[in-house]
C-alpha atoms as a PDB file:
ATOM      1  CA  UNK A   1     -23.525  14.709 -28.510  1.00  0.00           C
ATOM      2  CA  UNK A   2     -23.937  10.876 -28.442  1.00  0.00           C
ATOM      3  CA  UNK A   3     -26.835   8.918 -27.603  1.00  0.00           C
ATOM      4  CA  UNK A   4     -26.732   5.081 -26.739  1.00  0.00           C
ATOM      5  CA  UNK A   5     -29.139   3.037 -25.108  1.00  0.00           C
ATOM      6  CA  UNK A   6     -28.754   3.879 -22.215  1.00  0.00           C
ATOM      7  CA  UNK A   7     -27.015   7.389 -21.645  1.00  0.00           C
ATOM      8  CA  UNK A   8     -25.832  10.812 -23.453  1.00  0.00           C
ATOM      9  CA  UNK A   9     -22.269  11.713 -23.336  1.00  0.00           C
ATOM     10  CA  UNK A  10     -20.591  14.737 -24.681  1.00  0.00           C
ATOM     11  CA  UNK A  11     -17.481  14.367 -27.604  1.00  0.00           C
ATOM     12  CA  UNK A  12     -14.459  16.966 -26.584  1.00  0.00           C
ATOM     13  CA  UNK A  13     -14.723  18.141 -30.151  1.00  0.00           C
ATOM     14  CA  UNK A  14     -17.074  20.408 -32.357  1.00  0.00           C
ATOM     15  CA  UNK A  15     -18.339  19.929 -35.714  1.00  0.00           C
ATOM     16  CA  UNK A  16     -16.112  22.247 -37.147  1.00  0.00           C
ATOM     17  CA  UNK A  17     -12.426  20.592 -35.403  1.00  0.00           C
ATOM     18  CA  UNK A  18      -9.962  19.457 -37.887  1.00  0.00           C
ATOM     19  CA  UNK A  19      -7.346  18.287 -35.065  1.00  0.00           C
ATOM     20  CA  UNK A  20      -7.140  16.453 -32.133  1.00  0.00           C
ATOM     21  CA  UNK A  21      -6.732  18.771 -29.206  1.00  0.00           C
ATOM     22  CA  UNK A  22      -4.591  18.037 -26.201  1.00  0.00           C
ATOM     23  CA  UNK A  23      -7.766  19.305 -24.160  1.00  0.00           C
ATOM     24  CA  UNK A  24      -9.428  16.420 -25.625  1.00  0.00           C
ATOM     25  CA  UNK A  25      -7.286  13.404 -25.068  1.00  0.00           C
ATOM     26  CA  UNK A  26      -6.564  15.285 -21.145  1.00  0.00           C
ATOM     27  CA  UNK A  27     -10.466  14.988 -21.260  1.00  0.00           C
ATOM     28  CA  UNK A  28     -11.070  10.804 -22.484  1.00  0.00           C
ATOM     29  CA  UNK A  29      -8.006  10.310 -19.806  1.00  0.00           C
ATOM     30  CA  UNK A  30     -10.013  12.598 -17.026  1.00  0.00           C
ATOM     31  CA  UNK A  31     -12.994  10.545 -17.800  1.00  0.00           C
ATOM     32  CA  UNK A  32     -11.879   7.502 -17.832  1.00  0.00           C
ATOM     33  CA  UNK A  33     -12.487   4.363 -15.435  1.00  0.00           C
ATOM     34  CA  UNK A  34      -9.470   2.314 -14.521  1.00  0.00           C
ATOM     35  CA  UNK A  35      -8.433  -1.001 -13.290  1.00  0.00           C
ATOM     36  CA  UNK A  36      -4.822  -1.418 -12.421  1.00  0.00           C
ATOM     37  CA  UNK A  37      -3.617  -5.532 -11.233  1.00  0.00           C
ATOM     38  CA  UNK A  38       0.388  -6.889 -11.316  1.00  0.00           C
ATOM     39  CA  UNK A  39       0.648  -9.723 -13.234  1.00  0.00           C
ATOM     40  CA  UNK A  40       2.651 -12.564 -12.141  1.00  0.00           C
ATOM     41  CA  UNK A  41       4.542 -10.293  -9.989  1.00  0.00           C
ATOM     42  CA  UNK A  42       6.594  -8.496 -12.392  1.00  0.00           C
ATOM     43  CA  UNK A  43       3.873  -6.939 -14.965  1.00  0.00           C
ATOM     44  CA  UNK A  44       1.006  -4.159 -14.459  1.00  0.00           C
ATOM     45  CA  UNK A  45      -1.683  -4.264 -16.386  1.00  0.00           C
ATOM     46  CA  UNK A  46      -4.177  -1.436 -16.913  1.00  0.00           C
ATOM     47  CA  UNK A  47      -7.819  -1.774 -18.717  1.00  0.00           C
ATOM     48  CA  UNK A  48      -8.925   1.805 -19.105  1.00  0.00           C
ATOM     49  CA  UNK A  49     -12.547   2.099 -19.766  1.00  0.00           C
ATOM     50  CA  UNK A  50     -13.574   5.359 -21.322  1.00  0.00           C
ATOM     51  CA  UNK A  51     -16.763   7.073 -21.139  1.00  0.00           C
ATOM     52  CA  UNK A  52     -18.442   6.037 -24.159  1.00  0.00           C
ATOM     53  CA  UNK A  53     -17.660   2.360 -22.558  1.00  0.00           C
ATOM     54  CA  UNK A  54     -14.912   1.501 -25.207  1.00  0.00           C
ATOM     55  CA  UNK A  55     -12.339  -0.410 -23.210  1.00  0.00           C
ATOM     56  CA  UNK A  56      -8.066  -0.184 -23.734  1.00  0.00           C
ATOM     57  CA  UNK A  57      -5.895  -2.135 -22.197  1.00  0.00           C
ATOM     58  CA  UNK A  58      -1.982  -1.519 -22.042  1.00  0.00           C
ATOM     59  CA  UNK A  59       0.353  -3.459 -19.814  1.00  0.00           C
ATOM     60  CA  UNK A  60       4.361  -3.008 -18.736  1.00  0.00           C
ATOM     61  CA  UNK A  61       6.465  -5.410 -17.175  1.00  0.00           C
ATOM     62  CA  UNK A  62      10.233  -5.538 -16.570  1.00  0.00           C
ATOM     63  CA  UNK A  63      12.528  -8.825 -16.976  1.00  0.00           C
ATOM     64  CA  UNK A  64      12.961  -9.677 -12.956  1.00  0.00           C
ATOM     65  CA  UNK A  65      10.737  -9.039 -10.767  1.00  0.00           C
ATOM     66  CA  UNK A  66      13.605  -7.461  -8.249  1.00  0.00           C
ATOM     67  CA  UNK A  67      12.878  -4.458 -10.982  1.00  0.00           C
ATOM     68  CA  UNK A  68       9.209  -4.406 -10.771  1.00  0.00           C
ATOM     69  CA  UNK A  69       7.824  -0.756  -9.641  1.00  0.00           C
ATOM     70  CA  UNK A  70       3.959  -0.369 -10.091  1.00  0.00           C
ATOM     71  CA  UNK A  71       3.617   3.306 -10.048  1.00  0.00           C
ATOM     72  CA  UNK A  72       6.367   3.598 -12.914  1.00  0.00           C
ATOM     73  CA  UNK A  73       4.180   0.596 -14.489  1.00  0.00           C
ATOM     74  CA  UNK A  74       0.631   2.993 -14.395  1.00  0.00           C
ATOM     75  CA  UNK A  75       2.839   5.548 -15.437  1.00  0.00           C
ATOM     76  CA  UNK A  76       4.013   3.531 -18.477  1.00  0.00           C
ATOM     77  CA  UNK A  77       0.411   2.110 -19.097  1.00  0.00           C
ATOM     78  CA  UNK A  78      -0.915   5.639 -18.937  1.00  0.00           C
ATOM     79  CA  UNK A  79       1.885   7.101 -21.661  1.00  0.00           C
ATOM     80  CA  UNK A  80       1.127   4.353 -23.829  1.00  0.00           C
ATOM     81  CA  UNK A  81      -2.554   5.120 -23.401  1.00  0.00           C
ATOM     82  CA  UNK A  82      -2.131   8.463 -24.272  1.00  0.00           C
ATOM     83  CA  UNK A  83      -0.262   7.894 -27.166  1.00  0.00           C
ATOM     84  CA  UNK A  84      -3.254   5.467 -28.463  1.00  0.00           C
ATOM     85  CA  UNK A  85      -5.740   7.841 -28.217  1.00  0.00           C
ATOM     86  CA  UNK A  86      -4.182  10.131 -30.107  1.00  0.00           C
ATOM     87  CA  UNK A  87      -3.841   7.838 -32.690  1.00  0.00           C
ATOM     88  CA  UNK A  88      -7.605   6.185 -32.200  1.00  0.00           C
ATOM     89  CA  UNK A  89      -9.151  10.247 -31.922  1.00  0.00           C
ATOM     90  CA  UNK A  90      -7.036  11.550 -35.125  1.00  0.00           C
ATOM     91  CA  UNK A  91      -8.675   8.308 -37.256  1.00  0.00           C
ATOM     92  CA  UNK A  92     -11.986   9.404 -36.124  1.00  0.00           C
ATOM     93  CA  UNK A  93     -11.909  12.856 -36.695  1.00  0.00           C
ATOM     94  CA  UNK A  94     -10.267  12.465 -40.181  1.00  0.00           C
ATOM     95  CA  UNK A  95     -13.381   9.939 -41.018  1.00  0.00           C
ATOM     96  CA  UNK A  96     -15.971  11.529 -39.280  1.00  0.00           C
ATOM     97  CA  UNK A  97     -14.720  15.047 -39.337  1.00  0.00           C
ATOM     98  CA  UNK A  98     -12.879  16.564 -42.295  1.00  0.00           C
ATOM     99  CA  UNK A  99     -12.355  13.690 -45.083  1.00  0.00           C
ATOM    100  CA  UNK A 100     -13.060   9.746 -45.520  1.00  0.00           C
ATOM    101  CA  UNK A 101     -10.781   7.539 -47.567  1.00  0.00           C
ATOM    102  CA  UNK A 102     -12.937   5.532 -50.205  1.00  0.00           C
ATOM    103  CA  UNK A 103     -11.776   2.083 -49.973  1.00  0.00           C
ATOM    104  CA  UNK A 104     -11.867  -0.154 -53.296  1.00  0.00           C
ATOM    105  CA  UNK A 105     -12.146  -3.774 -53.161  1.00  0.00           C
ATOM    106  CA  UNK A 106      -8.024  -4.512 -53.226  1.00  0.00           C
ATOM    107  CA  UNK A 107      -5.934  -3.659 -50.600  1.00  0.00           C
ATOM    108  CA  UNK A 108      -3.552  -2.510 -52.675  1.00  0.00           C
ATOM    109  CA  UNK A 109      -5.911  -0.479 -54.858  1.00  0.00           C
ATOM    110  CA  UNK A 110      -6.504   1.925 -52.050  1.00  0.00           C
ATOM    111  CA  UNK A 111      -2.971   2.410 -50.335  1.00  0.00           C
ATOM    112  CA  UNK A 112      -1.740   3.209 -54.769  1.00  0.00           C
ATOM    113  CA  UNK A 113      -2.767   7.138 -53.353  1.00  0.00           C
ATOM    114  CA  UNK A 114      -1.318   7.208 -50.043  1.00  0.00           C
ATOM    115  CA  UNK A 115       2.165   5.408 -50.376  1.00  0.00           C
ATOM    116  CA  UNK A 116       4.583   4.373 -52.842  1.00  0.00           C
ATOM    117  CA  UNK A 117       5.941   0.996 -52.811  1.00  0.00           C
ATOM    118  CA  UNK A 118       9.466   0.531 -53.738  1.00  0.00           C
ATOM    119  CA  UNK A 119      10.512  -2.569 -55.178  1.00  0.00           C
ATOM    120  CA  UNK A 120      13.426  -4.787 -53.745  1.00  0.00           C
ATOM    121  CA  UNK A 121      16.485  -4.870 -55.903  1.00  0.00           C
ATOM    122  CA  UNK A 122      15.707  -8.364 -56.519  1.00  0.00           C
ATOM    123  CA  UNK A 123      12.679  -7.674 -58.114  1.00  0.00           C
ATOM    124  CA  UNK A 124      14.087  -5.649 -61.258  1.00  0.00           C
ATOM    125  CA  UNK A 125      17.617  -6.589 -61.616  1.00  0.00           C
ATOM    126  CA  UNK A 126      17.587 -10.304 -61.962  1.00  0.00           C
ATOM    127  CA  UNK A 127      18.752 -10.543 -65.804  1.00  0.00           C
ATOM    128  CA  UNK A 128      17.458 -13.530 -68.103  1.00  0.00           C
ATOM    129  CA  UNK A 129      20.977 -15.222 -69.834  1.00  0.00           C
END
C-alpha cells in the first residue's frame, strides 16, 4: 500500500515477489488514464498516466501520411508501453524488493561487477618501434 497526499493506491505486488508478474503490468495498463492525439497528421502520440500519477508517453508515426492508421498507432504506443513497464517494474522490484546495487562514486567503479569491458584492438596492439 502507498500513501501520497492525497490518496491510497494498492501495488500489484507483495512483499515477498521476486518477479514482475504479467498480472501486474495487465493491472498498471488496466489502470491507467490515456490521452491519444495525431501529430502533424502522420504520428500518434499517447501520454499514459498511471495510477500512482507517474506519466509515459510513447508515440508512432509512419513516413507519409497516405500510411498513417491510428488504431495500429495506439496499438504500437500500447506495445511499447508495455514493454517499458516491464522494464520500469523489474528496476523497482530488484531495488525495493529482493536486492539494491551499492553505487560507488565512479561510474565505472560500480558497472567493474556487472559487466566486463573488452578493450578495442587498438588499445593493446599498437607496438612502440
Amino acid at each position: 500500500m502507498c500513501k501520497d497526499n492525497k490518496k491510497t493506491y494498492s501495488l500489484p505486488y507483495d512483499a515477498n515477489d521476486t518477479k514482475v508478474t504479467q498480472f501486474a503490468i495487465k493491472t498498471l495498463i488496466d489502470e491507467a488514464e490515456y490521452t491519444w492525439m495525431t501529430v502533424y497528421e502522420k504520428c500518434t502520440l499517447m501520454i499514459a498516466k498511471l495510477k500512482n500519477g507517474f506519466i509515459i508517453t510513447e508515440s508512432s508515426a509512419c513516413v507519409d501520411k497516405s500510411n498513417y492508421d491510428f488504431e495500429l498507432g495506439k496499438k504500437i504506443c500500447l506495445n511499447k508501453l508495455e514493454d517499458k513497464l516491464w522494464e520500469l517494474e523489474g528496476y523497482m522490484l530488484q531495488t525495493n524488493g529482493i536486492g539494491t546495487i551499492t553505487y560507488s562514486s565512479s561510474p565505472m567503479e560500480t558497472l567493474k561487477g556487472f559487466i566486463k569491458i573488452i578493450p578495442t584492438s587498438n588499445e593493446h596492439n599498437d607496438k612502440e618501434d
